[in-house]
N, C-alpha and C. Protein backbone atom coordinates (compact mmCIF):
# COMPACT_ATOMS: atom_id res chain seq x y z
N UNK A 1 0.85 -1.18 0.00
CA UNK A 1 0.00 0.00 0.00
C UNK A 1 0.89 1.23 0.00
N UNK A 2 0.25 2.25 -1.01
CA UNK A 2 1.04 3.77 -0.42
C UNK A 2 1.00 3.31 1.04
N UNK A 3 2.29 4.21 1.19
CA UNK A 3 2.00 4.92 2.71
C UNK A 3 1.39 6.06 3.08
N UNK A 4 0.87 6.91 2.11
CA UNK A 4 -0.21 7.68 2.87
C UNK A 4 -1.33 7.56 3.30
N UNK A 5 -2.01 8.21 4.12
CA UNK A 5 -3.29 8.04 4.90
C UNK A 5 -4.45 8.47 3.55
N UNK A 6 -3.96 9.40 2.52
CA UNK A 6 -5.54 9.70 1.11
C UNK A 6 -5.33 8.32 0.39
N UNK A 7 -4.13 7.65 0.26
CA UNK A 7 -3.99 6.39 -0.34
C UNK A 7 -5.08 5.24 0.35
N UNK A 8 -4.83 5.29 1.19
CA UNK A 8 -5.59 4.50 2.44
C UNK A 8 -7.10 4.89 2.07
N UNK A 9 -7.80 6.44 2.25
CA UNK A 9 -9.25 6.41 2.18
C UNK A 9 -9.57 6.87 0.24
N UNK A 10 -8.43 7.21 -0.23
CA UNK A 10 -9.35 7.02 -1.15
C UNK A 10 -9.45 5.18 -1.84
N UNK A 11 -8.63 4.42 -1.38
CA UNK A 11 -9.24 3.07 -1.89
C UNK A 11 -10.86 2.79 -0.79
N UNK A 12 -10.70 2.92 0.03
CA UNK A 12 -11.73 2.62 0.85
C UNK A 12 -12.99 3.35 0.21
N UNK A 13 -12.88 4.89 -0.51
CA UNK A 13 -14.05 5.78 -0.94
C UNK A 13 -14.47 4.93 -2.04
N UNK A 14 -13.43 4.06 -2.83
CA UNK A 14 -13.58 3.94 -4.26
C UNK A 14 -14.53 2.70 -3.99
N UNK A 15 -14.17 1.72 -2.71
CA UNK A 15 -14.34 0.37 -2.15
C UNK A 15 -15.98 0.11 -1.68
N UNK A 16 -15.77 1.28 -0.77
CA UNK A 16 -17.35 1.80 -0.28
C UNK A 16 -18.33 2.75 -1.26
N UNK A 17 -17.55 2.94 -2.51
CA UNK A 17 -18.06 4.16 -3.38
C UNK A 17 -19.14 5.30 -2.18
N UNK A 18 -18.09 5.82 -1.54
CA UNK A 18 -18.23 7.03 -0.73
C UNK A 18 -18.45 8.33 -1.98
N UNK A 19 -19.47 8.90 -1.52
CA UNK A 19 -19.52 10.31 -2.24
C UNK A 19 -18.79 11.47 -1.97
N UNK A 20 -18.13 11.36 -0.76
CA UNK A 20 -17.28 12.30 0.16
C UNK A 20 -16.19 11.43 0.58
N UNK A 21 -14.97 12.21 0.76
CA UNK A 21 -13.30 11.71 1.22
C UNK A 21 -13.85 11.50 2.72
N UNK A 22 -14.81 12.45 3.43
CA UNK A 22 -14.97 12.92 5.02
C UNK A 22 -15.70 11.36 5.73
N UNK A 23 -16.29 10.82 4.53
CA UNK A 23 -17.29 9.63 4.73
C UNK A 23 -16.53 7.93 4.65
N UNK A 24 -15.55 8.53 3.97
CA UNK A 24 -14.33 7.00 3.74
C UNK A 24 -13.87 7.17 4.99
N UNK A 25 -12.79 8.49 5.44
CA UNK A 25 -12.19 8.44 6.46
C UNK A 25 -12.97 8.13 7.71
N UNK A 26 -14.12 8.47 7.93
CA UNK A 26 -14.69 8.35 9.18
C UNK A 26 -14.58 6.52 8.98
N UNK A 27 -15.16 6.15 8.31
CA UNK A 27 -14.77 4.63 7.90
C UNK A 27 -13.70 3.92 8.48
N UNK A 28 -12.55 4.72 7.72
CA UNK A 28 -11.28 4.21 9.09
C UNK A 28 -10.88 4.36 9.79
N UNK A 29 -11.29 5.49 10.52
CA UNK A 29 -11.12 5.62 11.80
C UNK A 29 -11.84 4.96 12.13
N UNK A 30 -13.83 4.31 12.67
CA UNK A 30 -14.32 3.44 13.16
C UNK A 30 -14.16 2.06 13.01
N UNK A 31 -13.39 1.57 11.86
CA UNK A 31 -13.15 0.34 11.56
C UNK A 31 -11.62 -0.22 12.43
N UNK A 32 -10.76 0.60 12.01
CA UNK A 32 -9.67 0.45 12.70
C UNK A 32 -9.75 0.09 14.50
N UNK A 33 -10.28 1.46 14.50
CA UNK A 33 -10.60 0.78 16.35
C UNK A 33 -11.06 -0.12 16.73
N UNK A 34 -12.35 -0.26 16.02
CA UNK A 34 -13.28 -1.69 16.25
C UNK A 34 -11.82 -3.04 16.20
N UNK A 35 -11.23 -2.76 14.89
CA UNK A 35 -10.56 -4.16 15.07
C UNK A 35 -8.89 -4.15 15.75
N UNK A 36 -8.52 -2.77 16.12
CA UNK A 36 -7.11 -2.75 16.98
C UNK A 36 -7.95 -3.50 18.27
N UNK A 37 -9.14 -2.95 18.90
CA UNK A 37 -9.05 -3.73 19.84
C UNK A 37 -9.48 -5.10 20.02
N UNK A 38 -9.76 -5.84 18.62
CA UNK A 38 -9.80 -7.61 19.05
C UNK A 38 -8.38 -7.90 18.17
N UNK A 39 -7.30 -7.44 17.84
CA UNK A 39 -5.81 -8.31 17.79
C UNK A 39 -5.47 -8.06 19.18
N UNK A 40 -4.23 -8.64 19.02
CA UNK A 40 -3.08 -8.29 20.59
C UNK A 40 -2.07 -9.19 19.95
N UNK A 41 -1.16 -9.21 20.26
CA UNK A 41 0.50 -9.20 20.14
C UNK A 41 0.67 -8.66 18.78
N UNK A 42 1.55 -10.40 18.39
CA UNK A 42 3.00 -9.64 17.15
C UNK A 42 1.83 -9.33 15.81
N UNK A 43 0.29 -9.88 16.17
CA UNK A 43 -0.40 -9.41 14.32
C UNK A 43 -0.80 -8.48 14.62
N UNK A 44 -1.31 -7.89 15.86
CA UNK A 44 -1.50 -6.22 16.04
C UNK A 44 -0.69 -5.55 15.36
N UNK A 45 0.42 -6.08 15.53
CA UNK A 45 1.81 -5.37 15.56
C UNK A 45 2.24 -5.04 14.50
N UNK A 46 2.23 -6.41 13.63
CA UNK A 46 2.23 -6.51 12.03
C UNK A 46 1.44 -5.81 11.36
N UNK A 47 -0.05 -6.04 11.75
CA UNK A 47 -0.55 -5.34 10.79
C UNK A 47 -0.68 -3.47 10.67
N UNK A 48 -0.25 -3.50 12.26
CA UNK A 48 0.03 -1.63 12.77
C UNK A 48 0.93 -0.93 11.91
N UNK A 49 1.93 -2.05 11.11
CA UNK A 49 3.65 -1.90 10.17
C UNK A 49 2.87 -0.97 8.74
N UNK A 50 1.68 -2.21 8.98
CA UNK A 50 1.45 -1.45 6.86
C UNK A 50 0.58 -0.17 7.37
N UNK A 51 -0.06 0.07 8.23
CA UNK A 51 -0.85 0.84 8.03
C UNK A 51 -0.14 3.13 7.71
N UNK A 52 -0.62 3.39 6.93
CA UNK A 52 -0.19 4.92 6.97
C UNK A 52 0.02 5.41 9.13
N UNK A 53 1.22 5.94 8.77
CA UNK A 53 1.74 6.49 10.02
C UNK A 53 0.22 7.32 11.00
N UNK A 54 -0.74 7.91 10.11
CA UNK A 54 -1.37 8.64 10.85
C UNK A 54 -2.83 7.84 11.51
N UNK A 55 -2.10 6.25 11.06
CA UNK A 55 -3.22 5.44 11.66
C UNK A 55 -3.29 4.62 12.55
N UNK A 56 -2.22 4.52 12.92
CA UNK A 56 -1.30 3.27 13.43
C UNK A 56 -2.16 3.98 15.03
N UNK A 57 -2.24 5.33 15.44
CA UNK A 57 -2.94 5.42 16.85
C UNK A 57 -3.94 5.38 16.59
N UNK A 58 -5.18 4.95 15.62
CA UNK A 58 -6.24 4.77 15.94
C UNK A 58 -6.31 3.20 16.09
N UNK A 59 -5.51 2.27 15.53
CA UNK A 59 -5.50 0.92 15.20
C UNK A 59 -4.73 0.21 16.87
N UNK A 60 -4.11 1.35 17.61
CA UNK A 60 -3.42 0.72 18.61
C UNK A 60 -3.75 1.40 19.74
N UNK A 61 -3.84 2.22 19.61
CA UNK A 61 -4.58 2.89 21.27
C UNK A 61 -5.14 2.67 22.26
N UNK A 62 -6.68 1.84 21.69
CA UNK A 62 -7.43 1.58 22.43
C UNK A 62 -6.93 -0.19 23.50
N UNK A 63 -7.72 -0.34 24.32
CA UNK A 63 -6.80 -1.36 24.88
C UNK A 63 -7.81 -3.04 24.53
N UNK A 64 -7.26 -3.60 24.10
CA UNK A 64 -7.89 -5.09 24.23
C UNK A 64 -9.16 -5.04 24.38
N UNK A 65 -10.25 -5.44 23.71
CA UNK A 65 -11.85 -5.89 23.98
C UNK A 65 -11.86 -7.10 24.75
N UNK A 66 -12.72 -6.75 26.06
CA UNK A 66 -12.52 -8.56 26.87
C UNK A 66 -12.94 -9.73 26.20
N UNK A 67 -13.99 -9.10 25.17
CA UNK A 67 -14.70 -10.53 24.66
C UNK A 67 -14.78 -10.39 22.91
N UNK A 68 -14.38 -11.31 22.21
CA UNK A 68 -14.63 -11.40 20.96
C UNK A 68 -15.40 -11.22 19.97
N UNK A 69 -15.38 -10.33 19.10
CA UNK A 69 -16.82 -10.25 18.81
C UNK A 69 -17.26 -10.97 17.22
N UNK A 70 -18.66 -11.46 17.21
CA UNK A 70 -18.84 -12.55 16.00
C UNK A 70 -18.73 -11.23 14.52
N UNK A 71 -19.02 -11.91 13.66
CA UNK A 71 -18.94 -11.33 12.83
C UNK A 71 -20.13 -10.05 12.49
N UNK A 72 -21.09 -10.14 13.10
CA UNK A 72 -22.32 -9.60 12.88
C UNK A 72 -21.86 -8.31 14.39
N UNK A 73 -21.42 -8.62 15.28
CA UNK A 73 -21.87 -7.74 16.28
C UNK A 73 -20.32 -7.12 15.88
N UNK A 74 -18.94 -7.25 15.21
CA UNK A 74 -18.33 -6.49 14.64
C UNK A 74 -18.79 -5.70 13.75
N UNK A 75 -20.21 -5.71 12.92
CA UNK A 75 -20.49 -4.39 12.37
C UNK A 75 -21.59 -3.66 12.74
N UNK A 76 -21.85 -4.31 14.39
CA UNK A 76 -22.85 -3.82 15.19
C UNK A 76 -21.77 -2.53 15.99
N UNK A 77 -20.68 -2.87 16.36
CA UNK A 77 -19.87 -2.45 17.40
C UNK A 77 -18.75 -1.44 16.43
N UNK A 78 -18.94 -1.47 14.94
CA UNK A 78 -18.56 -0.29 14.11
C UNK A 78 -20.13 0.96 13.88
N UNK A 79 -20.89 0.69 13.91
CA UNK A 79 -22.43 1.16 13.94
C UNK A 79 -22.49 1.91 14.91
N UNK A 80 -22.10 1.13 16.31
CA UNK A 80 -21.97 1.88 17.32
C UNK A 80 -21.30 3.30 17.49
N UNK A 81 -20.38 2.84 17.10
CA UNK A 81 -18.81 4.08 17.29
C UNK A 81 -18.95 5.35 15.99
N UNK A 82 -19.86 5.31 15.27
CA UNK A 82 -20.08 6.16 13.78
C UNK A 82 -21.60 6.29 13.73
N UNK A 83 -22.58 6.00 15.11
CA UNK A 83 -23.74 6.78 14.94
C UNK A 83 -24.49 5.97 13.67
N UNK A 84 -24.30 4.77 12.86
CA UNK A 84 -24.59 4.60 11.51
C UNK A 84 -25.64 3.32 11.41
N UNK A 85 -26.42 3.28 10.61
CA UNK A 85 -27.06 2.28 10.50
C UNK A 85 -26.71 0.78 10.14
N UNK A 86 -26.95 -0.87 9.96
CA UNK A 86 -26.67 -1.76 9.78
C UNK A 86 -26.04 -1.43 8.36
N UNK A 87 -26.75 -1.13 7.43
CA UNK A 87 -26.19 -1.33 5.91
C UNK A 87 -24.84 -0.41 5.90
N UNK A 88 -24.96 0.64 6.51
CA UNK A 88 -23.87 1.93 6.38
C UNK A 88 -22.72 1.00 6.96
N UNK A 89 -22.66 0.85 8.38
CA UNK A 89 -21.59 -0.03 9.16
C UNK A 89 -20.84 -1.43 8.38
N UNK A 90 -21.94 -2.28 7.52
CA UNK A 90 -21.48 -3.13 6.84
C UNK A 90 -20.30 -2.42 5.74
N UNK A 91 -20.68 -1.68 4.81
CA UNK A 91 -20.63 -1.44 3.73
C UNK A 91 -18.97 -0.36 4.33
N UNK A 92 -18.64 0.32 5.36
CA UNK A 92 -17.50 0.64 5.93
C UNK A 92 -16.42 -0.88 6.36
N UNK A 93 -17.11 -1.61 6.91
CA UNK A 93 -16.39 -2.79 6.99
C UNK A 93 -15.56 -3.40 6.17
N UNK A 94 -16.47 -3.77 5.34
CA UNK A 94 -15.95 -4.25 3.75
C UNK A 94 -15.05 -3.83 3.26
N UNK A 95 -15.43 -2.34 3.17
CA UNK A 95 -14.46 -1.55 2.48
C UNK A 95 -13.21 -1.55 3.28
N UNK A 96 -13.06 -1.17 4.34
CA UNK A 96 -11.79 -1.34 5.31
C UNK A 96 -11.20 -2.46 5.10
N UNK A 97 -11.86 -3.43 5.52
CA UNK A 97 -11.14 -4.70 5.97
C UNK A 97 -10.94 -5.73 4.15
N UNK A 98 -11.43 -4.75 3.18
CA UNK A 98 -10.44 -5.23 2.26
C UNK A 98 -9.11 -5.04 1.24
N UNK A 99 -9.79 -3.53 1.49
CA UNK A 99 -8.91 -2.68 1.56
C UNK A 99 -7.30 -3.06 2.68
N UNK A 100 -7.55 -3.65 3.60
CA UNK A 100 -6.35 -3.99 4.64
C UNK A 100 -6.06 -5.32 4.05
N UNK A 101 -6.61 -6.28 4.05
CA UNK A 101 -6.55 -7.68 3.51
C UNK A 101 -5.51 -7.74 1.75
N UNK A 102 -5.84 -7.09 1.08
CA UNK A 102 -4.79 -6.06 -0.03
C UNK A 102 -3.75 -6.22 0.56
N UNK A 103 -2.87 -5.54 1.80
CA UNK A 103 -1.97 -5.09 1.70
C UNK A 103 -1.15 -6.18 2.90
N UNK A 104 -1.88 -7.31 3.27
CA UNK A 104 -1.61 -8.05 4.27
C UNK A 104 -1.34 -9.19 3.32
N UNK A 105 -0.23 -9.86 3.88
CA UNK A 105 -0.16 -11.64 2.97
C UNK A 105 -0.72 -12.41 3.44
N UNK A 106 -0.94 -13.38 3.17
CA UNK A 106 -1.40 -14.57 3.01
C UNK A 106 -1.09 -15.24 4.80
N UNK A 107 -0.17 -14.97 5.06
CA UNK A 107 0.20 -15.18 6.36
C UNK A 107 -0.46 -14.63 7.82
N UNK A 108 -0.23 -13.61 7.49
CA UNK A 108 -1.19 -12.22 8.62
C UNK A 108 -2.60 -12.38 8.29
N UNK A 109 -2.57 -12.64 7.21
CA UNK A 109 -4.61 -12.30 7.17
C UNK A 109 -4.85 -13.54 8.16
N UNK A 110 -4.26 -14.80 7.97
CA UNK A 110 -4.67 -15.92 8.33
C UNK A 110 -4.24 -15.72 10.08
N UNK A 111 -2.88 -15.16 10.21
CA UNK A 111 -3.11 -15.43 11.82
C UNK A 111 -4.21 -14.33 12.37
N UNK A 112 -5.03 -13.59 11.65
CA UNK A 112 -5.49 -12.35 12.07
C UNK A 112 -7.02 -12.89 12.34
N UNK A 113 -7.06 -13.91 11.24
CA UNK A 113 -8.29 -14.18 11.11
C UNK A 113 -9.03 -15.49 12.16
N UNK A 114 -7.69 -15.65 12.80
CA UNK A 114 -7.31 -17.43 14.08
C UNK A 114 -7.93 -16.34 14.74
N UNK A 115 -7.11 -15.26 15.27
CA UNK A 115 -8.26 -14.33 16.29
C UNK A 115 -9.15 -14.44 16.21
N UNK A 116 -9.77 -14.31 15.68
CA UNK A 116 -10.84 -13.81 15.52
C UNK A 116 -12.15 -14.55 15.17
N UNK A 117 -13.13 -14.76 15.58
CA UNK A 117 -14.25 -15.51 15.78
C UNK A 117 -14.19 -16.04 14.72
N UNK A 118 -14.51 -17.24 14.28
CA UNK A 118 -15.22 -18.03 12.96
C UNK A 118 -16.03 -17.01 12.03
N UNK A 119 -15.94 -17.15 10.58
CA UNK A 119 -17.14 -16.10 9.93
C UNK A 119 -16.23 -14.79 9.37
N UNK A 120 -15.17 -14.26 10.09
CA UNK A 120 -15.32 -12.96 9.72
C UNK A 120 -14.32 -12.72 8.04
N UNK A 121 -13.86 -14.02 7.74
CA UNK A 121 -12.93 -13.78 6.59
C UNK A 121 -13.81 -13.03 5.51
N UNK A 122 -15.49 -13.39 5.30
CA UNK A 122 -16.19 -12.94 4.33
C UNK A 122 -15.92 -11.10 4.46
N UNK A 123 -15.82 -10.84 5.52
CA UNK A 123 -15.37 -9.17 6.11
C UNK A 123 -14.39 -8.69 5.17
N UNK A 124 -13.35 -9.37 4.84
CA UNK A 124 -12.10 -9.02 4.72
C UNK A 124 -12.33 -9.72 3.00
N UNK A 125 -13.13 -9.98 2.45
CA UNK A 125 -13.60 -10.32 1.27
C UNK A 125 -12.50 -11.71 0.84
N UNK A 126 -12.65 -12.97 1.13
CA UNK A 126 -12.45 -13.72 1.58
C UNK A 126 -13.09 -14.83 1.79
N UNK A 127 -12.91 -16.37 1.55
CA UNK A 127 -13.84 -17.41 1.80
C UNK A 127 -13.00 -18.13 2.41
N UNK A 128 -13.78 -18.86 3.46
CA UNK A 128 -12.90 -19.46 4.55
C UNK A 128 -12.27 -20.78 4.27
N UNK A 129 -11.01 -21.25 4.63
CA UNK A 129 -10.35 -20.15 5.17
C UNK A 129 -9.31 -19.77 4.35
N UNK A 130 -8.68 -18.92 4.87
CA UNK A 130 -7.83 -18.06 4.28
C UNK A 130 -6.29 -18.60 4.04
């Protein structure tokens, strides 16, 4: 991936066909957090490497979610954080998490995706498994 952060939302605008740059980015900022806090260690870590410098604190900041979340209440718990409805929250997901899946190998998607509840590879545009 570029390393810039417009590299970053305008694939996501093009991904989500956003009508506004303001509507991608909010995208990754809520997506990112949602999923910095279900990694932890070295694929946090890894995947914190590709992301544009000005993202890496929204993707790492927040601290660990106690409990895992399925695939459905991950775009309940992006919905949440962006005020947005089911279809809106999906349709940011997608776009994020394939947009990231792009720039991740074959390796990371897969330990990313061991995290992470059963189901969510279709997120990351993807058929299981990875």
């Amino acid at each position: 991936m570029d390393e810039s952060v417009e590299a970053l939302i305008d694939s996501v605008q093009a991904r989500g066909e956003y009508a506004a740059r303001d509507e991608a980015a909010e995208a990754v900022h809520s997506v990112l957090g949602v999923l910095g806090a279900h990694l932890v260690g070295d694929d946090r870590t890894d995947l914190a490497r590709l992301l544009p410098r000005q993202c890496v604190a929204l993707f790492t900041d927040l601290p660990p979610a106690s409990e895992p979340l399925t695939p459905s209440g991950f775009v309940d718990a992006v919905a949440a954080r962006d005020a947005s409805d089911g279809p809106a929250a999906r349709r940011a997901v997608t776009a994020v998490l394939t947009t990231l899946a792009e720039v991740a190998d074959d390796s990371l998607l897969r330990r990313i995706l061991t995290q992470l509840p059963p189901g969510h590879a279709h997120l990351f545009g993807r058929t299981e498994p990875v």
